[in-house]
C-alpha atoms as a PDB file:
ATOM      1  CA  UNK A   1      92.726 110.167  89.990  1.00  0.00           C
ATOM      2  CA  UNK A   2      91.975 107.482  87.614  1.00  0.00           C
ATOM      3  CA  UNK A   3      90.214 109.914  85.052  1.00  0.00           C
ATOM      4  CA  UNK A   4      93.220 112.573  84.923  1.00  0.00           C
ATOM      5  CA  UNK A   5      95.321 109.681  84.355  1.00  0.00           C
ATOM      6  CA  UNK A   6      93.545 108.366  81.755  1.00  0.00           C
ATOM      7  CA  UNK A   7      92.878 111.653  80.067  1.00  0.00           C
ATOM      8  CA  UNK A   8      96.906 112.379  80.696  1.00  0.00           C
ATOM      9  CA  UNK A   9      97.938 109.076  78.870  1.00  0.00           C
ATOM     10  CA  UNK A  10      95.289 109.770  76.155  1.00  0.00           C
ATOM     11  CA  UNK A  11      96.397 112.891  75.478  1.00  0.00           C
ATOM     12  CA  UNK A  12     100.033 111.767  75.155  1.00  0.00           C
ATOM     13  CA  UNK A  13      99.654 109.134  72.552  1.00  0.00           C
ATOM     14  CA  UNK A  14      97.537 111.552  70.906  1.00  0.00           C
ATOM     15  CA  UNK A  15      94.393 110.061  70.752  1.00  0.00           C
ATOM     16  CA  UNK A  16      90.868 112.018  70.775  1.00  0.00           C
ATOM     17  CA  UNK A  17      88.040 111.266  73.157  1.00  0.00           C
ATOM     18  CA  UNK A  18      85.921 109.892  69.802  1.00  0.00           C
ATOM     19  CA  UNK A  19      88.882 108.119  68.659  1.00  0.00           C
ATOM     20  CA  UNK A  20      90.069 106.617  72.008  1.00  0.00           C
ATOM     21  CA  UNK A  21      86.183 105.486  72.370  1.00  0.00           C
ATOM     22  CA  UNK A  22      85.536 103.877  69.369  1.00  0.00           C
ATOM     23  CA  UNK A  23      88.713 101.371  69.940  1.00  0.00           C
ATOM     24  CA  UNK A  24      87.397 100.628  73.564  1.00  0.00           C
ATOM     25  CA  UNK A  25      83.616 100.273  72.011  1.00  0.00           C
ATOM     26  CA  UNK A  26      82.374 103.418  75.165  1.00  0.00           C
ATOM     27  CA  UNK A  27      80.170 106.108  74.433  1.00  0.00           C
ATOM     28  CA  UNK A  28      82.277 109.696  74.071  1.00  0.00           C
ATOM     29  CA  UNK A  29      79.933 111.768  76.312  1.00  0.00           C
ATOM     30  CA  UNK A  30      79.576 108.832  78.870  1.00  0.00           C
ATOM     31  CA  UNK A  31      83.665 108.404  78.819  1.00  0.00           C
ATOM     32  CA  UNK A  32      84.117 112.183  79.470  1.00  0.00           C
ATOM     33  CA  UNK A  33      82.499 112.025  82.608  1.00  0.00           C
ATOM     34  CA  UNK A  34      84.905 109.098  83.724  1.00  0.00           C
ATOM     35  CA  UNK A  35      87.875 111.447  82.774  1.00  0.00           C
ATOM     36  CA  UNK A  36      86.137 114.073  85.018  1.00  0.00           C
ATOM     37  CA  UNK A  37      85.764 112.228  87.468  1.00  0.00           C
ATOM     38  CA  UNK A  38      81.426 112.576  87.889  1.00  0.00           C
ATOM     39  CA  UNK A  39      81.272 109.021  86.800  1.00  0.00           C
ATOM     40  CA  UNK A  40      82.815 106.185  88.107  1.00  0.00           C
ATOM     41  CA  UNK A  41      85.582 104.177  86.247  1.00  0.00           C
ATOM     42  CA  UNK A  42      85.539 100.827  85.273  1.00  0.00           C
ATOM     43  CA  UNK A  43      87.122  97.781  87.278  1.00  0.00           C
ATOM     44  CA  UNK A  44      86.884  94.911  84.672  1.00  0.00           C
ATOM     45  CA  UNK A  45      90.023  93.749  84.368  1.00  0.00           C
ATOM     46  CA  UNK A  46      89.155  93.092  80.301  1.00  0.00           C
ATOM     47  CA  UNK A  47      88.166  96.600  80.532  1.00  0.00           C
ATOM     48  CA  UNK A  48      90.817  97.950  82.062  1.00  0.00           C
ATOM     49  CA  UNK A  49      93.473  95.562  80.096  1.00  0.00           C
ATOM     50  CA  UNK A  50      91.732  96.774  76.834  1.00  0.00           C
ATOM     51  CA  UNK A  51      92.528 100.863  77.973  1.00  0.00           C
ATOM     52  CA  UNK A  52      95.945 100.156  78.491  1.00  0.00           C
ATOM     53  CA  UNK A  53      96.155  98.290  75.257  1.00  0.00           C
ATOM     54  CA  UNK A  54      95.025 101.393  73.450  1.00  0.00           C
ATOM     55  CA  UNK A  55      97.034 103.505  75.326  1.00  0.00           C
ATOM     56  CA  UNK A  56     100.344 101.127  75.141  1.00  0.00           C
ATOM     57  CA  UNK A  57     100.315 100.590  79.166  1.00  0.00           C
ATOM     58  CA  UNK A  58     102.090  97.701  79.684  1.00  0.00           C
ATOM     59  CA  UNK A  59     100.886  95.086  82.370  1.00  0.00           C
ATOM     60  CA  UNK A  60     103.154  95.092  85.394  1.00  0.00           C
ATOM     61  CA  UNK A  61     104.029  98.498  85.258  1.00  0.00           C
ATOM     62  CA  UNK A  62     104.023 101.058  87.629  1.00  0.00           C
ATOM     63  CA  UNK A  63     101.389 102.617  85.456  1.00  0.00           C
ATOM     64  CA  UNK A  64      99.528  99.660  85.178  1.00  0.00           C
ATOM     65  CA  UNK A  65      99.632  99.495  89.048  1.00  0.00           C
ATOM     66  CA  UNK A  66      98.581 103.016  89.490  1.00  0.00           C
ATOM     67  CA  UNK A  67      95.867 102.411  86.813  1.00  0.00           C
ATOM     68  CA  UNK A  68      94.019  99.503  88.176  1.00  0.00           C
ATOM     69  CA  UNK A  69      94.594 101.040  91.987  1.00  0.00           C
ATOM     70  CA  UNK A  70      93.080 104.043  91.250  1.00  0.00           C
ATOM     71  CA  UNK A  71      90.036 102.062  89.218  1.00  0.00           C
ATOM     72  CA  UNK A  72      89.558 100.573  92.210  1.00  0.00           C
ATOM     73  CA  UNK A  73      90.292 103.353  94.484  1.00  0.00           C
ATOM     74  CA  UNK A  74      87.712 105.787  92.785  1.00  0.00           C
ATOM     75  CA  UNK A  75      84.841 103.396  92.605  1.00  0.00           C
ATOM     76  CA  UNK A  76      84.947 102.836  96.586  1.00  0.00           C
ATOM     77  CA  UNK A  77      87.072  99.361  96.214  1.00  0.00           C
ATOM     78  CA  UNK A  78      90.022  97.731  98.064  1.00  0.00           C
ATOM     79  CA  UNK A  79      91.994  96.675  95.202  1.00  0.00           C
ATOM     80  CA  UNK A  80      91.872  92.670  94.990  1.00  0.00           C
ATOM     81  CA  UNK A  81      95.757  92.350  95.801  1.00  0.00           C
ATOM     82  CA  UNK A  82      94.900  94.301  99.341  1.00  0.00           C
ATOM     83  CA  UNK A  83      91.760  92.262  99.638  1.00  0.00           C
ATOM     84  CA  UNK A  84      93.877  88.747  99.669  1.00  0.00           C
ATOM     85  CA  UNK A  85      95.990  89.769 101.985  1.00  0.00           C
ATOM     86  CA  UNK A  86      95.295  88.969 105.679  1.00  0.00           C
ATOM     87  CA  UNK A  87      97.633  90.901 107.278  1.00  0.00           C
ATOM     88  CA  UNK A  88      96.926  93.926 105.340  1.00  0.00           C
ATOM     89  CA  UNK A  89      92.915  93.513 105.842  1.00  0.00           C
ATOM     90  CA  UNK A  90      93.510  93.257 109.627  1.00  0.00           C
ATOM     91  CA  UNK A  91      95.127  96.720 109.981  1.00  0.00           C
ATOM     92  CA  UNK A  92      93.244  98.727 107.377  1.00  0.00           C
ATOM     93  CA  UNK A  93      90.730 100.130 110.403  1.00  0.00           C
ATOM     94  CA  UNK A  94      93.564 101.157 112.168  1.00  0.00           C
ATOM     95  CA  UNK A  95      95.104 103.129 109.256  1.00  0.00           C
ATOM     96  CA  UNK A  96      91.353 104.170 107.909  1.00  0.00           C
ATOM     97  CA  UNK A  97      91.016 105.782 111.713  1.00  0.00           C
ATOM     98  CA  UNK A  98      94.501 106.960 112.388  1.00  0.00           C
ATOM     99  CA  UNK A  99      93.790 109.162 108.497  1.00  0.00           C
ATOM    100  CA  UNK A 100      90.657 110.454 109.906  1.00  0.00           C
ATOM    101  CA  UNK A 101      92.448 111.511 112.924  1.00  0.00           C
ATOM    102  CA  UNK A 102      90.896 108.964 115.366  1.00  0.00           C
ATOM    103  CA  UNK A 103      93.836 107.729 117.544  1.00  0.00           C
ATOM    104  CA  UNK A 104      94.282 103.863 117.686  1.00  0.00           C
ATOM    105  CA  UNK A 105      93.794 101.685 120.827  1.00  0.00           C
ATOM    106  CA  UNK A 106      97.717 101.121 122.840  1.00  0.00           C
ATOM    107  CA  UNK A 107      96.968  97.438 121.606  1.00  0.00           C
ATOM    108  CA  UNK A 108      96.194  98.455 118.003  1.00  0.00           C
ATOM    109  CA  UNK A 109      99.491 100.437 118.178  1.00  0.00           C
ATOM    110  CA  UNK A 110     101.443  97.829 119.489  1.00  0.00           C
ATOM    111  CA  UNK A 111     100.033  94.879 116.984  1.00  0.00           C
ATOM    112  CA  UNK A 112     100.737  97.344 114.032  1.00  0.00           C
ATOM    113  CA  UNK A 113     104.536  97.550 115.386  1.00  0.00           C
ATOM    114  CA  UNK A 114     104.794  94.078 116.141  1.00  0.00           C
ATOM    115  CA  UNK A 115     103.526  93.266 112.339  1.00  0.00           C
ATOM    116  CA  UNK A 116     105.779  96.180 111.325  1.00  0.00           C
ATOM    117  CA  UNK A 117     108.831  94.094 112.819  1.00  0.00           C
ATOM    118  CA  UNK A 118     107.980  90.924 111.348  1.00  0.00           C
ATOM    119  CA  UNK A 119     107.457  92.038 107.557  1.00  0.00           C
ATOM    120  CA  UNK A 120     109.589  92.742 104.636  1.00  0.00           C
ATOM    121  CA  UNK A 121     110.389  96.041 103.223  1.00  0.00           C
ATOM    122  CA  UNK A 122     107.410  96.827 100.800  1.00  0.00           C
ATOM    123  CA  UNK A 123     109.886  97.563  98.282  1.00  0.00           C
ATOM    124  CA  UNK A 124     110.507  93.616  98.711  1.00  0.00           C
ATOM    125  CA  UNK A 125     106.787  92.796  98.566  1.00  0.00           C
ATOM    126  CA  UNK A 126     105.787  91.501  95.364  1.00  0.00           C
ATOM    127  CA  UNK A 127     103.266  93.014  93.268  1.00  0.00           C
ATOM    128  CA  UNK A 128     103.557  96.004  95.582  1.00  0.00           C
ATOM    129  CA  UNK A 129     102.740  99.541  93.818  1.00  0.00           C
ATOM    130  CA  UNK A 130     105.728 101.880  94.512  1.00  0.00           C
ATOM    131  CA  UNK A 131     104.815 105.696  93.604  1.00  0.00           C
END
């Protein structure tokens, strides 16, 4: 996700692979497997500020927010916003089993719709990626 994304944005402000990776100071060949996805991508945040400089990715966008989740996302991460949040942390092996088609305990269930109840839309949540 994060490579195609990359390579999309790239490829819109018309920039080559050399070109884009001599302004971020990465080695072509090394870059190309990022953008295909055999290499893992970076989660520095100077890193990843200094790719959407290049690419004119402005911080606190939703493409911002899609490009550091999917950083994190493709190198095996929680991104650090899900990580600080408690709440979140607590019901991530519910969701993780309830994706992989494992059903959740009747007390797992009902703490995820009693935290359900209790929150804010997410759309209300700040610093919450909408897609």
């Amino acid at each position: 996700m994060f490579g195609a994304f990359i390579k999309e944005k790239r490829l819109l402000a018309d920039l080559s692979l050399r070109e884009f990776c001599r302004q971020l100071g990465e080695d072509a060949s090394n870059w190309s497997k990022i953008e295909r996805e055999k290499l893992m991508p970076p989660r520095d945040e100077k890193k990843l500020e200094k790719i959407a400089y290049i690419l004119k990715i402005q911080k606190n966008t939703e493409d911002w927010q899609k490009m550091v989740d999917w950083a994190y996302i493709d190198s095996g991460s929680i991104p650090h916003y899900v990580q600080s949040d408690k709440e979140i942390m607590k019901a991530l092996p519910i969701f993780f089993r309830t994706i992989e088609s494992v059903k959740p305990s009747y007390d797992e269930l009902k703490e995820l719709v009693e935290n359900l109840k209790k929150e804010e839309p997410l759309a209300k949540v700040p610093n919450a990626p909408c897609y």
